[in-house]
N, C-alpha and C. Protein backbone atom coordinates (compact mmCIF):
# COMPACT_ATOMS: atom_id res chain seq x y z
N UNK A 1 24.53 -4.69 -5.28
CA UNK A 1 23.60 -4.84 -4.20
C UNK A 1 24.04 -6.06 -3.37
N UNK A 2 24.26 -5.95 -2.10
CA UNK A 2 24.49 -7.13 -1.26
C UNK A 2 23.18 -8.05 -1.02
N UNK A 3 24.07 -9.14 -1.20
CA UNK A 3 22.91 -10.41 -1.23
C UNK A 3 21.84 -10.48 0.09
N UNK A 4 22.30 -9.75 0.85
CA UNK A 4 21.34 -9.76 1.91
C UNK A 4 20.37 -8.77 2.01
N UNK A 5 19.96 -7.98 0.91
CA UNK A 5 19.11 -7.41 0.85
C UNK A 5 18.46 -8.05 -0.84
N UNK A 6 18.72 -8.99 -1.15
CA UNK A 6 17.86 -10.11 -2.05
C UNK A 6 16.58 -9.88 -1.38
N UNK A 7 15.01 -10.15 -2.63
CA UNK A 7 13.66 -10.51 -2.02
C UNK A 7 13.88 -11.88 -2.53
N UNK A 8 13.45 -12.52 -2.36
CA UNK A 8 13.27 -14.06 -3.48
C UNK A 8 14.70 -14.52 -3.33
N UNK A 9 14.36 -15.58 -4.31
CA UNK A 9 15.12 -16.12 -4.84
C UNK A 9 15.70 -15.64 -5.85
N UNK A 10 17.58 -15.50 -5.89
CA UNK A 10 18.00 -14.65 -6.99
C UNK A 10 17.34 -15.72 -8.90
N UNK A 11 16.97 -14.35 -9.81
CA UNK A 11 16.38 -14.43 -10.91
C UNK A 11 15.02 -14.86 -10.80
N UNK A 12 14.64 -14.95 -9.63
CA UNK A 12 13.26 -14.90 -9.43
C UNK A 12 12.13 -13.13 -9.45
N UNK A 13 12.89 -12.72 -9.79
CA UNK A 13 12.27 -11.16 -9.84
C UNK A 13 10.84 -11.15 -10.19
N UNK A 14 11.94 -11.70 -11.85
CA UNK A 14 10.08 -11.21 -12.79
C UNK A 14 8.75 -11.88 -12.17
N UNK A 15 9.07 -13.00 -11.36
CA UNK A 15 7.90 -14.21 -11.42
C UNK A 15 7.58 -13.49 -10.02
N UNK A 16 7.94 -12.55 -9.51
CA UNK A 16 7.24 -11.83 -8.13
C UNK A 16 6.52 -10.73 -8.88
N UNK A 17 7.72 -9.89 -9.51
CA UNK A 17 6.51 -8.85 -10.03
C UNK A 17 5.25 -9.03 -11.16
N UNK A 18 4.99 -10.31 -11.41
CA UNK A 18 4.29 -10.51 -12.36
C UNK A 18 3.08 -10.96 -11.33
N UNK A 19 3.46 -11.59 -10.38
CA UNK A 19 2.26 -12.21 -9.36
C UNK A 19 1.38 -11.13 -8.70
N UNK A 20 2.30 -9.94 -8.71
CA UNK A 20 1.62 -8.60 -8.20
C UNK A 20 0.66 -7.75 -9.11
N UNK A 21 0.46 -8.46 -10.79
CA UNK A 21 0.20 -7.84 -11.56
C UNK A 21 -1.46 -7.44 -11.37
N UNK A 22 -2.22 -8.37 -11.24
CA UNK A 22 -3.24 -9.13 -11.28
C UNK A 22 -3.66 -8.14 -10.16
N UNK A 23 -3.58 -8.46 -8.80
CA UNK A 23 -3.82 -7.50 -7.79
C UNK A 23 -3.85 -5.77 -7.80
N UNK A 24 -2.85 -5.63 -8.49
CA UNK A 24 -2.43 -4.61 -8.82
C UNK A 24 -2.95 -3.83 -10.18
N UNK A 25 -3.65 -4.76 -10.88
CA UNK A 25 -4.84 -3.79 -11.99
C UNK A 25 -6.35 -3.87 -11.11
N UNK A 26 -6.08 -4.62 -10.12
CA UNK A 26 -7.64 -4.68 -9.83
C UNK A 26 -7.57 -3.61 -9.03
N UNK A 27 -6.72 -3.40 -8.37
CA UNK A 27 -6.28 -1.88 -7.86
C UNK A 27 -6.61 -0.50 -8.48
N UNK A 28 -6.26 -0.76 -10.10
CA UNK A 28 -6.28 0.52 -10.77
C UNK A 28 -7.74 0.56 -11.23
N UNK A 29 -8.29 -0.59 -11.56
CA UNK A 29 -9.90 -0.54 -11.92
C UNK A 29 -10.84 0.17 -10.64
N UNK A 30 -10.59 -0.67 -9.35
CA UNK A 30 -11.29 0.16 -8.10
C UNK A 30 -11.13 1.90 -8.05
N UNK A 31 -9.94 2.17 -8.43
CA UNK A 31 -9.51 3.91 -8.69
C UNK A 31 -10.36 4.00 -9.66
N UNK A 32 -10.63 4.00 -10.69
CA UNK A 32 -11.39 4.07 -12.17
C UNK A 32 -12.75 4.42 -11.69
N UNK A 33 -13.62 3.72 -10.68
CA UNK A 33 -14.54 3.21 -10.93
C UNK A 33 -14.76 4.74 -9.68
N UNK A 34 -14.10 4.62 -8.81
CA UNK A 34 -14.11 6.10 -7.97
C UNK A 34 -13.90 7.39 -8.79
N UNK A 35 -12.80 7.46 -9.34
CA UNK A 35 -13.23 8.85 -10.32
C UNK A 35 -14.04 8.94 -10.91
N UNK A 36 -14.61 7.70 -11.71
CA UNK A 36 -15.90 7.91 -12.56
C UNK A 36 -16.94 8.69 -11.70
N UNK A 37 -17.16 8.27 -10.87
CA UNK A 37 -17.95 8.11 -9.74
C UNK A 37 -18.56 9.45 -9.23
N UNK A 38 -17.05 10.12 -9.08
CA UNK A 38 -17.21 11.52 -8.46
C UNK A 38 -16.90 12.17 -9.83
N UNK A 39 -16.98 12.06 -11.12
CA UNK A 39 -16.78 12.50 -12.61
C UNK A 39 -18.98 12.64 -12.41
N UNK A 40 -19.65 11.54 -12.00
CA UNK A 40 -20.95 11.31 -12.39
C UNK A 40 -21.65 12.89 -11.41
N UNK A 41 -21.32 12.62 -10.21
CA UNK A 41 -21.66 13.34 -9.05
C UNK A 41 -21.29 15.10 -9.81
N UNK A 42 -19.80 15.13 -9.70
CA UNK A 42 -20.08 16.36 -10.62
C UNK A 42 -21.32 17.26 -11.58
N UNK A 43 -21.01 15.75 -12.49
CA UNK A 43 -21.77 15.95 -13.75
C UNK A 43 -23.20 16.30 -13.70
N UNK A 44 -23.62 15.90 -12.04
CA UNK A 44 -25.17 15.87 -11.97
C UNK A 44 -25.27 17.36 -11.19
N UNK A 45 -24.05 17.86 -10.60
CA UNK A 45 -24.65 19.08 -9.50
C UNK A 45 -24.43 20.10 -10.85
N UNK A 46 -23.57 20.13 -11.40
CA UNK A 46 -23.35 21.10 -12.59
C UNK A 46 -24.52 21.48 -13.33
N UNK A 47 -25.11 20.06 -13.79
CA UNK A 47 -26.88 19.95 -14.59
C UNK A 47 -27.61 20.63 -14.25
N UNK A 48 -27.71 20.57 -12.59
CA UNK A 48 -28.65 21.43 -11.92
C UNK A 48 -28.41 22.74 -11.54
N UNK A 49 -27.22 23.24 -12.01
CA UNK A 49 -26.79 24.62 -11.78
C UNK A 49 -26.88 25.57 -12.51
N UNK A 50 -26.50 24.89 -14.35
CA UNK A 50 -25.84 25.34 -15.26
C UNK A 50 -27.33 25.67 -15.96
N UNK A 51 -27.68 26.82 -16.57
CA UNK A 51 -28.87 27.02 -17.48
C UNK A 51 -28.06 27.74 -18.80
N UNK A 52 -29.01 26.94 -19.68
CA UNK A 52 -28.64 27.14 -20.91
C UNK A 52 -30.03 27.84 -22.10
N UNK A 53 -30.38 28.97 -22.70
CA UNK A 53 -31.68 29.08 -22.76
C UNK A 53 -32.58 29.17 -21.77
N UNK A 54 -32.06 29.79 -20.89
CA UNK A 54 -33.29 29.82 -19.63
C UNK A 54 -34.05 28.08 -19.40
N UNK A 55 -33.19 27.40 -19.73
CA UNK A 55 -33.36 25.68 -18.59
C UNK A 55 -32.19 25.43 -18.23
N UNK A 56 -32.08 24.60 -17.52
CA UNK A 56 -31.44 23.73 -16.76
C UNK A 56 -30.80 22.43 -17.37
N UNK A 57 -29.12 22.62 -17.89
CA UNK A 57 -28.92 21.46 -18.35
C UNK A 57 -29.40 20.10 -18.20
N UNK A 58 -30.18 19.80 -17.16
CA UNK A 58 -30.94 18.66 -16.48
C UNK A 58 -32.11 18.69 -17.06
N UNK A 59 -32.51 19.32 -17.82
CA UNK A 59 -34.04 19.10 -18.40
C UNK A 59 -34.01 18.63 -19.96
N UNK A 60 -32.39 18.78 -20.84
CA UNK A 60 -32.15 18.29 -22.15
C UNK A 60 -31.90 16.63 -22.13
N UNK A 61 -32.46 16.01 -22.52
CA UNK A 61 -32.68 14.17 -23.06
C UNK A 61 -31.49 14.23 -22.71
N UNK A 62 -30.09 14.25 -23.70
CA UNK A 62 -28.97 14.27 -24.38
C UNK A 62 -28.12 14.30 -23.32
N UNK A 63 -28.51 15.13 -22.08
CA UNK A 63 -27.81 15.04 -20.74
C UNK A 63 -27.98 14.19 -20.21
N UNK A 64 -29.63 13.65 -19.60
CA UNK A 64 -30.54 12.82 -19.16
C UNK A 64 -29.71 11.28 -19.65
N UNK A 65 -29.39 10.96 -21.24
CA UNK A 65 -28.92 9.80 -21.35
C UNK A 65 -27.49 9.79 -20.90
N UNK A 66 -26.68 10.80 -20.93
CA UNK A 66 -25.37 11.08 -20.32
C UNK A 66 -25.30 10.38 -18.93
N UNK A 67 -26.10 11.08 -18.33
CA UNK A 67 -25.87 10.70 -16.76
C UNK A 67 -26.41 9.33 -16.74
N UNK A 68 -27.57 8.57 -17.15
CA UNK A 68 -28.10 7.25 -16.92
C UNK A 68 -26.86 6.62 -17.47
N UNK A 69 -26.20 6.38 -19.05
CA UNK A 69 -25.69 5.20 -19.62
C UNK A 69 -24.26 5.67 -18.52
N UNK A 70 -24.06 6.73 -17.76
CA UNK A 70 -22.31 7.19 -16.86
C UNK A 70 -22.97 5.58 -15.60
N UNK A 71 -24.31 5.97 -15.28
CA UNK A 71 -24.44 4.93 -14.14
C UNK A 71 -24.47 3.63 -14.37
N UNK A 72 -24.91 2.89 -15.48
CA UNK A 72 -25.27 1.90 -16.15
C UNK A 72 -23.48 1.22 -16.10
N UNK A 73 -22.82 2.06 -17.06
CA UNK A 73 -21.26 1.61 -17.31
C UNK A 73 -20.56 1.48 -16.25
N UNK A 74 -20.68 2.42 -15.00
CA UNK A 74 -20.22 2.06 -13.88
C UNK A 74 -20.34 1.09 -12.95
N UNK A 75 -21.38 0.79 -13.24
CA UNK A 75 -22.36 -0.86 -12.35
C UNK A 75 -21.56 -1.75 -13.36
N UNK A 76 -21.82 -1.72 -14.01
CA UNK A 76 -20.92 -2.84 -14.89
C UNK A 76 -20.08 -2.63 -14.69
N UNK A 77 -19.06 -2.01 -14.91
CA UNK A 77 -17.57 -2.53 -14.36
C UNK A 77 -17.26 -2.45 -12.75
N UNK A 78 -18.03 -2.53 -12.05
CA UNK A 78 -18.04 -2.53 -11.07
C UNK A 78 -18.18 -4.15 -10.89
N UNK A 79 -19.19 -4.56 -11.33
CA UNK A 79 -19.79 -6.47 -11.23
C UNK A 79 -18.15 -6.78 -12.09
N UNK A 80 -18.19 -6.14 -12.68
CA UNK A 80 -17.05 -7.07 -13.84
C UNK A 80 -15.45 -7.34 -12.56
N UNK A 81 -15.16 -5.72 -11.74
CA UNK A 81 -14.01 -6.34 -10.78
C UNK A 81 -14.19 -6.70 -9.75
N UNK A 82 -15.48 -6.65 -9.42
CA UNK A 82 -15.92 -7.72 -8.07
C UNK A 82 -15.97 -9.58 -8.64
N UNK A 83 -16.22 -9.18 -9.40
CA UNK A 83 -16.34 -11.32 -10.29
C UNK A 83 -14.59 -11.41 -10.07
N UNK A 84 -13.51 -10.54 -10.45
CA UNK A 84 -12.45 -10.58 -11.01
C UNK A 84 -11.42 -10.77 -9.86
N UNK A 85 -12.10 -10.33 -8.98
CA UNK A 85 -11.35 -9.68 -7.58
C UNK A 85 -11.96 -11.63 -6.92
N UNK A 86 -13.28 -12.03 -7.24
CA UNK A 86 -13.51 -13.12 -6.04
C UNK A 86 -12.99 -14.45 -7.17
N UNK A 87 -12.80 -14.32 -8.41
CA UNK A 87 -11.88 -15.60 -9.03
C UNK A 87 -10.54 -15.24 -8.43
N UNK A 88 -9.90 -14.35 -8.33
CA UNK A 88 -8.52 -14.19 -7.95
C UNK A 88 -8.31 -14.52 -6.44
N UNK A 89 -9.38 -14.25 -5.49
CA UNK A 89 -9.25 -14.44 -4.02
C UNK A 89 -8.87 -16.00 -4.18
N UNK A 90 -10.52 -16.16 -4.92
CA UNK A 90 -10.44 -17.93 -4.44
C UNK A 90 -9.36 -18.97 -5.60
N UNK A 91 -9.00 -18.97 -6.56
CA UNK A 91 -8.41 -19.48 -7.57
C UNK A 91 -7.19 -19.00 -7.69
N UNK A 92 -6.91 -17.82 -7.64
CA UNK A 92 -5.22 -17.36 -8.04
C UNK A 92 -5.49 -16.64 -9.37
N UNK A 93 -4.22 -16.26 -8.95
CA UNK A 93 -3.21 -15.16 -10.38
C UNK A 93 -3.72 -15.56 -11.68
N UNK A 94 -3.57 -17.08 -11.63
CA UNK A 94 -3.41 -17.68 -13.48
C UNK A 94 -4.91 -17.79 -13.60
N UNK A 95 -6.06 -18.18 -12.94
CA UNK A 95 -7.02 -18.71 -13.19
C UNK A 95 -7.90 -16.64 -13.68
N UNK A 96 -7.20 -16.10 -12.64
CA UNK A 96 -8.26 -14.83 -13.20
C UNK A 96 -7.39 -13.96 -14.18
N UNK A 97 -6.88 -14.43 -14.57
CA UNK A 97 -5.79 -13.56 -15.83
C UNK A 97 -6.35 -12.83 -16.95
N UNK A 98 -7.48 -13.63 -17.60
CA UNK A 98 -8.44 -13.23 -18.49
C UNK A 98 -9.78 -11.77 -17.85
N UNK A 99 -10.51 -12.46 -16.30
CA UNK A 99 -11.37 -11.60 -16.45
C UNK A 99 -10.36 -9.96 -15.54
N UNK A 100 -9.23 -10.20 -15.45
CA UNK A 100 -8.09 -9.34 -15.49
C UNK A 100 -7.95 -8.46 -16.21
N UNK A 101 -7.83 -9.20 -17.30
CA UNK A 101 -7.44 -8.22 -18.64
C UNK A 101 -8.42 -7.34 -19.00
N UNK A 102 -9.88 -8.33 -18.82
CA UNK A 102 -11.17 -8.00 -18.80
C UNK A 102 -11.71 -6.20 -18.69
N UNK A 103 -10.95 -6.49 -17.15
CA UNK A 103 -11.25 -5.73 -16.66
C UNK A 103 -10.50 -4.34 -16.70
N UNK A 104 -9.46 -4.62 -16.55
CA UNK A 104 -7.99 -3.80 -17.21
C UNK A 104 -8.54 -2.86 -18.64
N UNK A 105 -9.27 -3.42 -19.66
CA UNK A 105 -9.62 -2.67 -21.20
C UNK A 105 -11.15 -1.88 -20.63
N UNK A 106 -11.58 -2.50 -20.01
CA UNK A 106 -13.08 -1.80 -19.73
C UNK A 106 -12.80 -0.74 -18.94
N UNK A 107 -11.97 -0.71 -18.24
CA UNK A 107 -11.98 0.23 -17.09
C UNK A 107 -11.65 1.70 -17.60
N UNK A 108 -10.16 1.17 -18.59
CA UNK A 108 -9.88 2.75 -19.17
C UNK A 108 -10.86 2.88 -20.36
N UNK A 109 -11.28 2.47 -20.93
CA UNK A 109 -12.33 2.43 -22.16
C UNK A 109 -13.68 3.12 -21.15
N UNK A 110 -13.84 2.62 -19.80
CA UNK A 110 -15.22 3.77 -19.21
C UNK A 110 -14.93 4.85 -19.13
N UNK A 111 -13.27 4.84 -18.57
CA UNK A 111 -13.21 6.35 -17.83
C UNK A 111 -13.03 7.49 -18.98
N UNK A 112 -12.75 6.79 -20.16
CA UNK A 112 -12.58 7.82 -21.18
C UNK A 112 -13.91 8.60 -21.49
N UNK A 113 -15.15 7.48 -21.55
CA UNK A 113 -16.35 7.90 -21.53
C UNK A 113 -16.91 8.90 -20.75
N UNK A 114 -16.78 8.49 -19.33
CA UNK A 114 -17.37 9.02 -18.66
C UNK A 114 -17.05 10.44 -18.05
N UNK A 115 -14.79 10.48 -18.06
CA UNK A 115 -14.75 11.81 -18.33
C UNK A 115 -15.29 12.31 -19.08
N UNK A 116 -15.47 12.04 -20.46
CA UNK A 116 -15.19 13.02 -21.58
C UNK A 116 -16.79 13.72 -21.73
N UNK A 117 -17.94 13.31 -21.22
CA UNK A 117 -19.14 13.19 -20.76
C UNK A 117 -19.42 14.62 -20.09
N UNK A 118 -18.51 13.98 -18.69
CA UNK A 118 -18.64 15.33 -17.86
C UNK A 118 -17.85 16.55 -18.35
N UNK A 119 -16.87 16.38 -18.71
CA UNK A 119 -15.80 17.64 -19.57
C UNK A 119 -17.33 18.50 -20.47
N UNK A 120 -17.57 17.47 -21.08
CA UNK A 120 -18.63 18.08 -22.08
C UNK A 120 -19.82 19.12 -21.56
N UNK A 121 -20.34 19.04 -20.28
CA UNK A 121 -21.42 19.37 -19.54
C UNK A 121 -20.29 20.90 -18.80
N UNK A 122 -19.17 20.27 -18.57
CA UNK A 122 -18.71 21.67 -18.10
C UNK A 122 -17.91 22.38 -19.04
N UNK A 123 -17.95 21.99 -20.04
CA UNK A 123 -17.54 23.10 -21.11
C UNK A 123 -15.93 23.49 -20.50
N UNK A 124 -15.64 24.51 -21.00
CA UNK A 124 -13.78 24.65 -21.15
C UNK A 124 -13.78 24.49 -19.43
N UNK A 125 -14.72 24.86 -18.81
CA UNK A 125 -14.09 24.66 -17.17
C UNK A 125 -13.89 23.18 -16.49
N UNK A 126 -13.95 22.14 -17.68
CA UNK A 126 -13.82 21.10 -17.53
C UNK A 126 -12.21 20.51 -17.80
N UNK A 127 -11.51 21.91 -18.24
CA UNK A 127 -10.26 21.07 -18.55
C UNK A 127 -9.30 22.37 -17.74
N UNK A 128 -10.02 22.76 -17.14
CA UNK A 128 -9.02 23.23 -15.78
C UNK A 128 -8.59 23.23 -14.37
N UNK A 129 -8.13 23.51 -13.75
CA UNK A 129 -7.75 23.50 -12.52
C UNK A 129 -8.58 23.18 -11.54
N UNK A 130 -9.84 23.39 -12.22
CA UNK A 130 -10.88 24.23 -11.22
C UNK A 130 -11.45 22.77 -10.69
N UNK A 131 -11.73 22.20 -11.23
CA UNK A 131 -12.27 20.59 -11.40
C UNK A 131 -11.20 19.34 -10.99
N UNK A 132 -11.62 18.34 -10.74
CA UNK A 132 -10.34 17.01 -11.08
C UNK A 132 -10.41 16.90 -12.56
N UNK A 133 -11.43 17.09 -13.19
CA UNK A 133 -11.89 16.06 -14.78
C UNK A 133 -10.33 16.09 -15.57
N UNK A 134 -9.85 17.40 -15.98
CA UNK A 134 -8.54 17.49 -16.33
C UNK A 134 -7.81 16.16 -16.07
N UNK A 135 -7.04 16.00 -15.32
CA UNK A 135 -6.40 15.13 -14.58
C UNK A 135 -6.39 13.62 -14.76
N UNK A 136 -8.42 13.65 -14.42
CA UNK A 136 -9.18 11.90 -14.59
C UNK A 136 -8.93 11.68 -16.43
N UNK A 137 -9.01 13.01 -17.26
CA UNK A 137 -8.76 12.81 -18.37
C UNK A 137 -7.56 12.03 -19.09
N UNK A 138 -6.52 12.64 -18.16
CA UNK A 138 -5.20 12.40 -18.79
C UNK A 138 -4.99 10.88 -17.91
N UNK A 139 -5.85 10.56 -17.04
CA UNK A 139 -5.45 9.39 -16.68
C UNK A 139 -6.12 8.00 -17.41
N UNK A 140 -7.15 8.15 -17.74
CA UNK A 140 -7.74 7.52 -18.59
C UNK A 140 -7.16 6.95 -19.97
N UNK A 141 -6.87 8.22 -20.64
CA UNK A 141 -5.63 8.28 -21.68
C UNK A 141 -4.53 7.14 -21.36
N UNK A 142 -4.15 7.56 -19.84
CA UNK A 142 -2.43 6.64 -19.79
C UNK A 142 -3.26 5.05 -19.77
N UNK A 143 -4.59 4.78 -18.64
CA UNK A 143 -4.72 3.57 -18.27
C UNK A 143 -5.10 2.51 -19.36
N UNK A 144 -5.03 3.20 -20.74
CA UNK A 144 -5.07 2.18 -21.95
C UNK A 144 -3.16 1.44 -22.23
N UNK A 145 -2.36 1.90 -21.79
CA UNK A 145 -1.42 1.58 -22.09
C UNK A 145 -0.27 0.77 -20.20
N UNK A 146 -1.01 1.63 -19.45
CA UNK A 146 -0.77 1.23 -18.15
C UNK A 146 -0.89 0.36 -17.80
N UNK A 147 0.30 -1.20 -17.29
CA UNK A 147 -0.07 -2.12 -17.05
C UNK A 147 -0.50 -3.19 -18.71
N UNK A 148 0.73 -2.83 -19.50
CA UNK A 148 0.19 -3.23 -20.82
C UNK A 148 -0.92 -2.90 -21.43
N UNK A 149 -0.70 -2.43 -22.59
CA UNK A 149 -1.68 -1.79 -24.00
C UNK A 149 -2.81 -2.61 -23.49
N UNK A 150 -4.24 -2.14 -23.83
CA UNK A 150 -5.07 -2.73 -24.41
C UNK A 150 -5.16 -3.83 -25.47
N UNK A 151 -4.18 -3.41 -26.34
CA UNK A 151 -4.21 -4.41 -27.53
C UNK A 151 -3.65 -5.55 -27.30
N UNK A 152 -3.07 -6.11 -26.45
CA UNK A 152 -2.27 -7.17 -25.63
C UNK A 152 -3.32 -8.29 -24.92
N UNK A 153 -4.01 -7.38 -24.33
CA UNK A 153 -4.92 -7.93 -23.50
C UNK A 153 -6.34 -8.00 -24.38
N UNK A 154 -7.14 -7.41 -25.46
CA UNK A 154 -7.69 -7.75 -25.94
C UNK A 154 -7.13 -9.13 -26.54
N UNK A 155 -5.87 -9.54 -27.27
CA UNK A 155 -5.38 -10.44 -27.67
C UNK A 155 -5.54 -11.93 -27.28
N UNK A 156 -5.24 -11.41 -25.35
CA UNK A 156 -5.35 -12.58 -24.97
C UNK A 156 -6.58 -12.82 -24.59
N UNK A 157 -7.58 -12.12 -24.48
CA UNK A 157 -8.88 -12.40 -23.88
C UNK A 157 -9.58 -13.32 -25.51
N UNK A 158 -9.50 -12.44 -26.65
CA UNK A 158 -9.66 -13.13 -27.98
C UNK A 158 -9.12 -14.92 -28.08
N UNK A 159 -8.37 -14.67 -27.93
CA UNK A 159 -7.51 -16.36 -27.84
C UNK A 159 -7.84 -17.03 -26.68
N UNK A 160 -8.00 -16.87 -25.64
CA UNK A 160 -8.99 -17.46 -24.84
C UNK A 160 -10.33 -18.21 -25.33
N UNK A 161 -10.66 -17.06 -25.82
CA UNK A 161 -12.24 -17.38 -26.40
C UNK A 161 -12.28 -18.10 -27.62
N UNK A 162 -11.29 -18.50 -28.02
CA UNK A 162 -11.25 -19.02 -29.72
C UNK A 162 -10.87 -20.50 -28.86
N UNK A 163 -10.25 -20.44 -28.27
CA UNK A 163 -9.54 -21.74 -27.58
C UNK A 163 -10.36 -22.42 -26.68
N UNK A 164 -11.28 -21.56 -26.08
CA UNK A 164 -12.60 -22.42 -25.15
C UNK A 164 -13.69 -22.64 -26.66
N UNK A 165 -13.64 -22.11 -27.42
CA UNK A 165 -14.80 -22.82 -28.37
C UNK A 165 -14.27 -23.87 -29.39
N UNK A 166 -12.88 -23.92 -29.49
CA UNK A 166 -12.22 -24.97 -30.59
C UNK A 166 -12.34 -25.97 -29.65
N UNK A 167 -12.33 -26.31 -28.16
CA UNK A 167 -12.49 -27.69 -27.66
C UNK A 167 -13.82 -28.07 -27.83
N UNK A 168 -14.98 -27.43 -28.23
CA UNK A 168 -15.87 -28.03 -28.32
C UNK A 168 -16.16 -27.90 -29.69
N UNK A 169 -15.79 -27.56 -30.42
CA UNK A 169 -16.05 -27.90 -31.76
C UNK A 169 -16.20 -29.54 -32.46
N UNK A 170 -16.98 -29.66 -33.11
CA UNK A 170 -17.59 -30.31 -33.63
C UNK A 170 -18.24 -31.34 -32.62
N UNK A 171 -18.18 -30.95 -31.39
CA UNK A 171 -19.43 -31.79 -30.54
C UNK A 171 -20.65 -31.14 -30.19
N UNK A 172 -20.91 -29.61 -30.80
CA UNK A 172 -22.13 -29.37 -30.99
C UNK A 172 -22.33 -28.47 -32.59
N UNK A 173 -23.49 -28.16 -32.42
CA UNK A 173 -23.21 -27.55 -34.18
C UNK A 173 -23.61 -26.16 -33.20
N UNK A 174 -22.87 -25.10 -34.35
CA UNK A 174 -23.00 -23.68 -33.69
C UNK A 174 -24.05 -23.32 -34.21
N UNK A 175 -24.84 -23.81 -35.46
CA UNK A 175 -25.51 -23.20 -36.57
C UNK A 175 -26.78 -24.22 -36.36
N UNK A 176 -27.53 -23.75 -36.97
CA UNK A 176 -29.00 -24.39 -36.89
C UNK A 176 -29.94 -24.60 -37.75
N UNK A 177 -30.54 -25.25 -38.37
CA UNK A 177 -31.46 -25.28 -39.23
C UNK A 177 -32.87 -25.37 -39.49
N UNK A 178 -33.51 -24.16 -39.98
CA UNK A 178 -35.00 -23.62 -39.72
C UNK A 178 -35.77 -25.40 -40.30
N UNK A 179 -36.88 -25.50 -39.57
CA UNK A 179 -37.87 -26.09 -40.38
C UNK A 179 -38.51 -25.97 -42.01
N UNK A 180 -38.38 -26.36 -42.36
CA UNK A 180 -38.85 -26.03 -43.97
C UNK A 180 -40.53 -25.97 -44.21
């Protein structure tokens, strides 16, 4: 490759594509949070279509908590990459690395949910053509390993948290003792 089509500074690669990382899961969480989204919307016109026993999948609890805890998980990770997205605006790459990762394990950990939710409500026509769910399925699947495993990033979010409570160790007590 001729040097004049260099980005950076030569051996500076990794330290560009790593700066893009951060931006670039908050990227894949905002996608997440849209398929879920239109995974929920589905899930609710289907309810009202689909009768089972002469009712309306929309009238069984079991659905009823389906669709509430699909909206509940989505608001939450929604707050979780808006916090993630305004430490990174205002602070940088290194400072939001954690609620990054954060966000990175929750995101594919919802969408698995929340496909697998709606798949369930549409029965085998949930894993065909006919639908996106197929698709949001198999993406969900990859986004545990996409952008580094889960288990990486649980790691570092863990050690974070062991490391913000060992500086304060022994200047407060964690434990407490009842009145006698």
């Amino acid at each position: 490759m001729p040097v004049a089509n260099l980005l950076g500074g030569e051996g500076a690669g990794f330290a560009l594509a790593q700066a893009r990382l951060g931006p670039g899961r908050i990227h894949h969480c905002m996608r997440t949070i849209g398929q879920c989204e239109l995974a929920l919307d589905l899930m609710c016109e289907r309810v009202l279509e689909r009768r089972v026993h002469n009712r309306y999948l929309s009238d069984y609890a079991n659905i009823q908590d389906w669709i509430a805890l699909s909206r509940i998980e989505i608001d939450q990770l929604r707050l979780l990459v808006l916090r993630a997205a305004s430490v990174l605006d205002r602070d940088g790459n290194k400072a939001a690395k954690i609620d990054v990762s954060a966000i990175k394990v929750a995101a594919a950990r919802l969408q698995s949910r929340v496909i697998d939710r709606a798949v369930q409500v549409f029965g085998a026509m949930g894993l065909t053509n006919d639908t996106p769910l197929a698709g949001f399925l198999v993406w969900a699947r990859a986004l545990r390993f996409v952008d580094g495993p889960d288990e990486v990033h649980l790691r570092m979010i863990a050690r974070d948290e062991i490391a913000r409570v060992r500086k304060t160790l022994g200047s407060r007590s964690l434990y407490f003792t009842l009145p006698q």
